[in-house]
PDB file of N, CA and C in Angstrom:
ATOM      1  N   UNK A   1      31.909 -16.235  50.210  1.00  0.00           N
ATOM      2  CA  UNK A   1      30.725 -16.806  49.611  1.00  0.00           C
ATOM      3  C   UNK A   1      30.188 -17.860  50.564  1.00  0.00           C
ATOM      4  N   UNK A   2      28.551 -17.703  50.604  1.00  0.00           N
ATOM      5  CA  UNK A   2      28.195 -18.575  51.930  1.00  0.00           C
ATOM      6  C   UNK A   2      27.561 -19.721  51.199  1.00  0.00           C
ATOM      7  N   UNK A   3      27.466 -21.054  51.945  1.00  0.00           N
ATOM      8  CA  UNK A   3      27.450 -22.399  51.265  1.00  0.00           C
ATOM      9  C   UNK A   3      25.867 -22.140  50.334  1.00  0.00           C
ATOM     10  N   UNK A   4      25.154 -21.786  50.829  1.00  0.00           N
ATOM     11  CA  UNK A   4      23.847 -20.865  49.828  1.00  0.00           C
ATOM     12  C   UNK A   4      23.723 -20.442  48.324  1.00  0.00           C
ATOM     13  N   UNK A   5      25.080 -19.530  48.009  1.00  0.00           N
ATOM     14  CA  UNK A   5      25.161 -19.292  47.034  1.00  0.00           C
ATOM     15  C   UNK A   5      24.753 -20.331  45.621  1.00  0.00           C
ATOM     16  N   UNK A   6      24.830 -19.996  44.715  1.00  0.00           N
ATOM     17  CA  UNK A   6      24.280 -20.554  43.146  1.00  0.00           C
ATOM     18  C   UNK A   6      25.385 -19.772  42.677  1.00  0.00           C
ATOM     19  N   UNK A   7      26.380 -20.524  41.133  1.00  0.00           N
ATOM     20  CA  UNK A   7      26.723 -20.307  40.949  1.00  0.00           C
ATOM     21  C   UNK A   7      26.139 -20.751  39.086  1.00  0.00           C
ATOM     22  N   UNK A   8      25.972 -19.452  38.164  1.00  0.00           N
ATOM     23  CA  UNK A   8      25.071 -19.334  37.430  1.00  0.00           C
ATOM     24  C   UNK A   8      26.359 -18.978  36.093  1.00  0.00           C
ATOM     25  N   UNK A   9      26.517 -19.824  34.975  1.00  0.00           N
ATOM     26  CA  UNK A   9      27.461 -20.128  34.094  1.00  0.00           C
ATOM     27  C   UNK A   9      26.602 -18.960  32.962  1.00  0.00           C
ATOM     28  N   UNK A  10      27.785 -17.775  32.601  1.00  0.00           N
ATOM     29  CA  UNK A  10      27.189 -17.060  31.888  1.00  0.00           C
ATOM     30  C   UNK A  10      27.720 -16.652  30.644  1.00  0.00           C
ATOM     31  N   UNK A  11      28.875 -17.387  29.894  1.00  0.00           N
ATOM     32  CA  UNK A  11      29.694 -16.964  28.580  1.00  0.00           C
ATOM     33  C   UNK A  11      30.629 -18.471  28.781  1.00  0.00           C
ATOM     34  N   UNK A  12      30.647 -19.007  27.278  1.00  0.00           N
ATOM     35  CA  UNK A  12      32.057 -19.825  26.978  1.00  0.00           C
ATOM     36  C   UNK A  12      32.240 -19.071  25.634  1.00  0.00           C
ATOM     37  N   UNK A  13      33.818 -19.402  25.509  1.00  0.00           N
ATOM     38  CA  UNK A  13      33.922 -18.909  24.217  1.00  0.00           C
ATOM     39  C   UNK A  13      35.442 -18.511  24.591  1.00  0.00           C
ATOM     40  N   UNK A  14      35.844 -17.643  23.503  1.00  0.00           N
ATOM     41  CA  UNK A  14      37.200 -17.451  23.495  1.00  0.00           C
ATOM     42  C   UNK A  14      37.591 -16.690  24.395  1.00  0.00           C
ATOM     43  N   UNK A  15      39.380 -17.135  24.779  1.00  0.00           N
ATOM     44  CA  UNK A  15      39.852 -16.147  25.642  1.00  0.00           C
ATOM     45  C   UNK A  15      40.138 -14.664  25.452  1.00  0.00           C
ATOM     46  N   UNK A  16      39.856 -14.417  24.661  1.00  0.00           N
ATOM     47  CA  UNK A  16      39.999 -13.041  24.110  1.00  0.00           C
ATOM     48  C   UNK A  16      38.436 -12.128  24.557  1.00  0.00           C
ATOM     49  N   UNK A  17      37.217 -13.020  24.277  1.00  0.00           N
ATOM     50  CA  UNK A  17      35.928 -12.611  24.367  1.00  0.00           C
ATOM     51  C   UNK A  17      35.533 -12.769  25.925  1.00  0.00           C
ATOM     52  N   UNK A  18      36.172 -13.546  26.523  1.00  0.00           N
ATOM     53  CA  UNK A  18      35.975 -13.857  28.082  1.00  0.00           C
ATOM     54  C   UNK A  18      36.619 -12.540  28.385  1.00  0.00           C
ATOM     55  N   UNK A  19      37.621 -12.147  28.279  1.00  0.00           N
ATOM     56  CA  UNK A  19      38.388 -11.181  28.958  1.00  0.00           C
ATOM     57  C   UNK A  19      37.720 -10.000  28.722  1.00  0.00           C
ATOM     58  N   UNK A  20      37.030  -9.711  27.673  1.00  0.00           N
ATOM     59  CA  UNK A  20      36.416  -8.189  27.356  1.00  0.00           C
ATOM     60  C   UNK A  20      35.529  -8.401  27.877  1.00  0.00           C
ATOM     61  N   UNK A  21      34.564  -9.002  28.152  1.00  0.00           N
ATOM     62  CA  UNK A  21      33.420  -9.258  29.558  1.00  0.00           C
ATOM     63  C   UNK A  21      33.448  -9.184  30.703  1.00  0.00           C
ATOM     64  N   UNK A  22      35.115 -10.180  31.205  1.00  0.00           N
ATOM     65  CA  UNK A  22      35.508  -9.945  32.522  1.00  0.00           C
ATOM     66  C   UNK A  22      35.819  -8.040  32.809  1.00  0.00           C
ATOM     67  N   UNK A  23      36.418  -7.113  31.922  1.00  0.00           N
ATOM     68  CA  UNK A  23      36.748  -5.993  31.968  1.00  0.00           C
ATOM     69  C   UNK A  23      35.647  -5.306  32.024  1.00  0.00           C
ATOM     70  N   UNK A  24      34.503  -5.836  31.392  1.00  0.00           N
ATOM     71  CA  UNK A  24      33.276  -4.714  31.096  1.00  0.00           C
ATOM     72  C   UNK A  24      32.476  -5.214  32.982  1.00  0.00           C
ATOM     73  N   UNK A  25      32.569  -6.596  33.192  1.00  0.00           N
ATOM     74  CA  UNK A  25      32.043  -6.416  34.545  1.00  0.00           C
ATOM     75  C   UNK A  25      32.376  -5.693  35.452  1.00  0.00           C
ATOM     76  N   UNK A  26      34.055  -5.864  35.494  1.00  0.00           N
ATOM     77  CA  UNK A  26      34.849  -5.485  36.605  1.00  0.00           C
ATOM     78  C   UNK A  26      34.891  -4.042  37.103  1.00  0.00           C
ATOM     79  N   UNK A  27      34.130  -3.552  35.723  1.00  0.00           N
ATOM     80  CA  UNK A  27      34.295  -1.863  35.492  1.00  0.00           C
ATOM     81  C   UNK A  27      33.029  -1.215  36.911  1.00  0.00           C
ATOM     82  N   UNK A  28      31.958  -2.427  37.071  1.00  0.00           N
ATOM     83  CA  UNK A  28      30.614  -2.298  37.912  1.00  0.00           C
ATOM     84  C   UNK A  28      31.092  -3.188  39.014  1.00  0.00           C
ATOM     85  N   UNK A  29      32.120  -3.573  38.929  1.00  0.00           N
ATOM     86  CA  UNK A  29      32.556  -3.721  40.633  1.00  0.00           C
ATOM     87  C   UNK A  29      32.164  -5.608  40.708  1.00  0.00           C
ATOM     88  N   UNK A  30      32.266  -6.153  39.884  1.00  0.00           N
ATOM     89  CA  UNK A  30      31.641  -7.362  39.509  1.00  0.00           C
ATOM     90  C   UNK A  30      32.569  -8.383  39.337  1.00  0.00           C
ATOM     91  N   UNK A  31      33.221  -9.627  39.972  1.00  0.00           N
ATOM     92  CA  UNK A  31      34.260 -10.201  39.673  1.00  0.00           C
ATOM     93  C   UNK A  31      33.941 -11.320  39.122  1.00  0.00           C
ATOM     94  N   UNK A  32      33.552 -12.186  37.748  1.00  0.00           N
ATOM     95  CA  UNK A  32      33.271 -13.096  37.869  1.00  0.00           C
ATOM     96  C   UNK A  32      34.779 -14.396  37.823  1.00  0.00           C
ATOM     97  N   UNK A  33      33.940 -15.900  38.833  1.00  0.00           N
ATOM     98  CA  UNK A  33      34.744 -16.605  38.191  1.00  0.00           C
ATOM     99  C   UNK A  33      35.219 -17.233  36.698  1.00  0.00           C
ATOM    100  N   UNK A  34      36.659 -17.830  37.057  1.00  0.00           N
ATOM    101  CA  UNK A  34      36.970 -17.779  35.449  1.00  0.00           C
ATOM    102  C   UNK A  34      37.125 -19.005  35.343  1.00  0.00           C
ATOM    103  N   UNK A  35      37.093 -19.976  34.425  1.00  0.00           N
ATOM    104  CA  UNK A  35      37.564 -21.806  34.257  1.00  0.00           C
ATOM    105  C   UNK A  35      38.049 -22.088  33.129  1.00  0.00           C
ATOM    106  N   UNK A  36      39.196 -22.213  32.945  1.00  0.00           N
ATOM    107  CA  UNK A  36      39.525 -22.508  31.354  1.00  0.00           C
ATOM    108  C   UNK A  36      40.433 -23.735  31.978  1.00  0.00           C
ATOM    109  N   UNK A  37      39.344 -24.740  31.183  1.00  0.00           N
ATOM    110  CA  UNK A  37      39.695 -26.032  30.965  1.00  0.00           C
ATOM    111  C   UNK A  37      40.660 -27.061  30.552  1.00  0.00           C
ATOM    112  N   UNK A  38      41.279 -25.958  29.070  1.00  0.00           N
ATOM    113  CA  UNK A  38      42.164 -26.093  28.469  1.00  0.00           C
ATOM    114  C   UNK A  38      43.422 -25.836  29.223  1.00  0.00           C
ATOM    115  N   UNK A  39      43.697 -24.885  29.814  1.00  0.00           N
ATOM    116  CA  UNK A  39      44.898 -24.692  30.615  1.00  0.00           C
ATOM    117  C   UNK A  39      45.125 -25.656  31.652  1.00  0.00           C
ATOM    118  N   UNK A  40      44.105 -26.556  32.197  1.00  0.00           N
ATOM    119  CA  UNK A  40      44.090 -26.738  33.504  1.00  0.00           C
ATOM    120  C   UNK A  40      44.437 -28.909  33.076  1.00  0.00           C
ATOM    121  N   UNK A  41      43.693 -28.418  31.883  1.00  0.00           N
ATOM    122  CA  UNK A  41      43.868 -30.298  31.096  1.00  0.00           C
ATOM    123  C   UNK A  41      45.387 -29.760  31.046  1.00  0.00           C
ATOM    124  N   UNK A  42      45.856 -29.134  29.940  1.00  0.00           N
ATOM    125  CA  UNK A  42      47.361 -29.155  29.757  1.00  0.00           C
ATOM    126  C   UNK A  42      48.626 -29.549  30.926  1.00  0.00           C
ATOM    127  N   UNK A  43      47.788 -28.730  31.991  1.00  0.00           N
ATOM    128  CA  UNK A  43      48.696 -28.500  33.215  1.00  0.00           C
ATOM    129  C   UNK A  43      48.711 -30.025  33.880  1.00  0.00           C
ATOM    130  N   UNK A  44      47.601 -30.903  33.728  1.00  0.00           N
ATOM    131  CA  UNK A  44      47.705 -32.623  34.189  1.00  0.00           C
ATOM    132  C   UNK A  44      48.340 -33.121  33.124  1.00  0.00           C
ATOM    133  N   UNK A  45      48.681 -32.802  31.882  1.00  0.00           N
ATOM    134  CA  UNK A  45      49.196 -33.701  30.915  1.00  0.00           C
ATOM    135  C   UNK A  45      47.953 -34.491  29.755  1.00  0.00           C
ATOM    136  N   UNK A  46      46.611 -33.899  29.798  1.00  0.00           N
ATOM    137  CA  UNK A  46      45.483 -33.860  29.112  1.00  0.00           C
ATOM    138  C   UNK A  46      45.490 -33.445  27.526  1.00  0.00           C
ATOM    139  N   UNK A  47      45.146 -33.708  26.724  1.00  0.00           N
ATOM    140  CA  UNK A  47      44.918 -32.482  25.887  1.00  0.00           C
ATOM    141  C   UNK A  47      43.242 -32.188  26.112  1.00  0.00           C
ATOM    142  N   UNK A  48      42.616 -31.183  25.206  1.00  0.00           N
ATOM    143  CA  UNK A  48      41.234 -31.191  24.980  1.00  0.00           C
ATOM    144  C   UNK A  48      40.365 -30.851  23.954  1.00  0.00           C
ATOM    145  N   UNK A  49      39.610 -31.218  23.571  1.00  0.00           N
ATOM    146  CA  UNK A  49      39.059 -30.941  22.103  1.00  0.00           C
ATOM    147  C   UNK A  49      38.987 -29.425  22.002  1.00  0.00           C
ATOM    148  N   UNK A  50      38.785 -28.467  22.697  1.00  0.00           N
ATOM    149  CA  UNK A  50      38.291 -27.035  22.191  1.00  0.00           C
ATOM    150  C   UNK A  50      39.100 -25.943  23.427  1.00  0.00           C
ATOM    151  N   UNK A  51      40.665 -26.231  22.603  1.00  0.00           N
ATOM    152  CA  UNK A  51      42.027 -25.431  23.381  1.00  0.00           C
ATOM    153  C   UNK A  51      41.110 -23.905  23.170  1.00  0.00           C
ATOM    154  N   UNK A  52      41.785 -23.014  24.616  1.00  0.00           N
ATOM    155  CA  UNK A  52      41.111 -21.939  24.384  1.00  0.00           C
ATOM    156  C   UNK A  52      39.970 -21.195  24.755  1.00  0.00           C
ATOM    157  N   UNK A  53      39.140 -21.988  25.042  1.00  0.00           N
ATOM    158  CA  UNK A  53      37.892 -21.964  25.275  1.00  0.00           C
ATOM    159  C   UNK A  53      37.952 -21.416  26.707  1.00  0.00           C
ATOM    160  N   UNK A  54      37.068 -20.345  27.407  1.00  0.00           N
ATOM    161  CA  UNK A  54      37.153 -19.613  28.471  1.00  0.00           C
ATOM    162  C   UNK A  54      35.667 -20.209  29.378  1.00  0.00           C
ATOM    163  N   UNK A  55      35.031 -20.591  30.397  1.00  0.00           N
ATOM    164  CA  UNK A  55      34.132 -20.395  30.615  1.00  0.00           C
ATOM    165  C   UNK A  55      34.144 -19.592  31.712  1.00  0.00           C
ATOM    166  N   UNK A  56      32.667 -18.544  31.878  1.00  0.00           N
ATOM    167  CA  UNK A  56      32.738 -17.734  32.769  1.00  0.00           C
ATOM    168  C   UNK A  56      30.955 -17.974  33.732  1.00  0.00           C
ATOM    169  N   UNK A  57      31.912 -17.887  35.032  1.00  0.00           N
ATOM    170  CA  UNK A  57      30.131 -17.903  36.407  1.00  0.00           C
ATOM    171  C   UNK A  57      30.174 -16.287  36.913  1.00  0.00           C
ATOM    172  N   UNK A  58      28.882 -16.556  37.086  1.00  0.00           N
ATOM    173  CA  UNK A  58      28.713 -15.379  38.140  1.00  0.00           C
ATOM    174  C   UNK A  58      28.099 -15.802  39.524  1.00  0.00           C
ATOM    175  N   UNK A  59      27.710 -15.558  40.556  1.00  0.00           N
ATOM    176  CA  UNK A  59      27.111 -15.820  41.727  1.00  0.00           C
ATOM    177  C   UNK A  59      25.329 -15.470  41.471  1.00  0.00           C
ATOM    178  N   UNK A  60      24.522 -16.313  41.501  1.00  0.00           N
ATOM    179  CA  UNK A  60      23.428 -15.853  41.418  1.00  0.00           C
ATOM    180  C   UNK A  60      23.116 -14.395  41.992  1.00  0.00           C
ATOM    181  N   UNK A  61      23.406 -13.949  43.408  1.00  0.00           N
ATOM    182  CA  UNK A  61      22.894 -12.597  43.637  1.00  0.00           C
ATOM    183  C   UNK A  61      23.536 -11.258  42.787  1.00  0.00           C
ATOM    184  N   UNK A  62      24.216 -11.904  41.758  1.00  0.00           N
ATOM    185  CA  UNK A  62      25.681 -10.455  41.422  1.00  0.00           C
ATOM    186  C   UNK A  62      24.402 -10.838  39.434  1.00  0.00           C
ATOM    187  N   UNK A  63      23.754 -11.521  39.445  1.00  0.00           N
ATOM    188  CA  UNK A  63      22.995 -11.618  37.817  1.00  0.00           C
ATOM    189  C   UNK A  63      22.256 -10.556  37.610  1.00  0.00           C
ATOM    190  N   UNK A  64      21.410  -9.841  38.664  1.00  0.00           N
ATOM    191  CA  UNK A  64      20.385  -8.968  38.585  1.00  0.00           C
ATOM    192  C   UNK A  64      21.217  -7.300  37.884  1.00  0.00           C
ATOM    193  N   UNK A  65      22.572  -6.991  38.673  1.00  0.00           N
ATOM    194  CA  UNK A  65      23.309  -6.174  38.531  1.00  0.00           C
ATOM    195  C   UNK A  65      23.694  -5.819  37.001  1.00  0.00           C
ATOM    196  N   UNK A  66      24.517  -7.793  36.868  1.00  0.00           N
ATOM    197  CA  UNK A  66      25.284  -8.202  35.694  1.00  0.00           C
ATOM    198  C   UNK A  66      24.522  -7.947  34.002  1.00  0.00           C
ATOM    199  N   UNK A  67      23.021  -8.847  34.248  1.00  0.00           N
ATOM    200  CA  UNK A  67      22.570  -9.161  33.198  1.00  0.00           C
ATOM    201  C   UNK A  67      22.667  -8.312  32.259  1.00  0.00           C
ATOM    202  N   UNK A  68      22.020  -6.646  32.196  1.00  0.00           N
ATOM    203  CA  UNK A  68      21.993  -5.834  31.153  1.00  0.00           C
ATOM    204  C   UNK A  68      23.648  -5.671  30.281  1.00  0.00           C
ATOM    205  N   UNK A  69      25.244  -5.818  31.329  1.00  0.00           N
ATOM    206  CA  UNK A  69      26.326  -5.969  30.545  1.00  0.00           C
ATOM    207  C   UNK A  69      26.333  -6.922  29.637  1.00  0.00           C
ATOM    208  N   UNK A  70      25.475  -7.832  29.846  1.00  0.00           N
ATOM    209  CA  UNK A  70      26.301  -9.691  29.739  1.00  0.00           C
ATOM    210  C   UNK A  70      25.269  -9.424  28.249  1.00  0.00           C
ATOM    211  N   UNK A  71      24.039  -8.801  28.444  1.00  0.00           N
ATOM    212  CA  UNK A  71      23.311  -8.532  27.418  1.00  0.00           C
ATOM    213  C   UNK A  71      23.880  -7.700  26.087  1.00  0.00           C
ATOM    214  N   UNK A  72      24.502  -6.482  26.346  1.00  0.00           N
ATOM    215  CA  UNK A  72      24.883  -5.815  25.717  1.00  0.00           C
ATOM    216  C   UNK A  72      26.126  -6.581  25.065  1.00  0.00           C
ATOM    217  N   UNK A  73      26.674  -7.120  25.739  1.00  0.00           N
ATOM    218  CA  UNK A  73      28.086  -7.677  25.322  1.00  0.00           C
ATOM    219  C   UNK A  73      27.776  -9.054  24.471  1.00  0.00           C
ATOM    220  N   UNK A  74      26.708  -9.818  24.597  1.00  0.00           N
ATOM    221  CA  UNK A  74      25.802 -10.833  23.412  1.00  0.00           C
ATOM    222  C   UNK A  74      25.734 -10.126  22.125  1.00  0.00           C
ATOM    223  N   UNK A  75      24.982  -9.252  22.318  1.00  0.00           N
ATOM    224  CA  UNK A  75      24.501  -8.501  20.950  1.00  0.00           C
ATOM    225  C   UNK A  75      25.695  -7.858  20.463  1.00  0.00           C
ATOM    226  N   UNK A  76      26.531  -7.585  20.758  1.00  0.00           N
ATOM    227  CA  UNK A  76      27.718  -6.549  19.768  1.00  0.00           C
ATOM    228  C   UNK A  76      28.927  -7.506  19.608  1.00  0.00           C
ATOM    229  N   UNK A  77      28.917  -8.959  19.968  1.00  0.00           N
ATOM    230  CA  UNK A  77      29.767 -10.017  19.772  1.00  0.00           C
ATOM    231  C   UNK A  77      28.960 -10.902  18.309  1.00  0.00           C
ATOM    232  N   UNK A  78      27.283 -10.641  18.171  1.00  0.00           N
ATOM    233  CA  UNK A  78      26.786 -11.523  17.621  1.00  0.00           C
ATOM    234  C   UNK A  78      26.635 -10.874  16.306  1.00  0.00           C
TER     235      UNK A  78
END
């Protein structure tokens, strides 16, 4: 990734719901990054208000590809 890039925050929510997104991207060749907060407070000795919680980026140039999954996967979660 070149210093250029944008990095464009596209799902929080549970680890269960992060992961069926990460699978539905990965399926189109799509890796997004992953940040869960909660694991990472625990791991300093933190706690955090909302254990669990997944957030997921994509790279701005990989959104154009992404969007219609990230779309589909809104509507059949909502």
């Amino acid at each position: 990734m070149d210093n250029n890039s944008t990095i464009v925050k596209i799902f929080t929510g549970s680890e269960i719901l992060a992961q069926a997104l990460i699978a539905r991207l990965n399926e189109v060749g799509i890796s997004p990054i992953e940040r869960d907060d909660a694991q990472s407070a625990t791991r300093a000795g933190f706690a955090t208000p909302l254990p669990m919680q997944e957030t997921l980026f994509l790279r701005k140039e990989e959104m154009e590809k992404a969007q219609p999954i990230i779309d589909a996967f809104l509507k059949e979660i909502s």
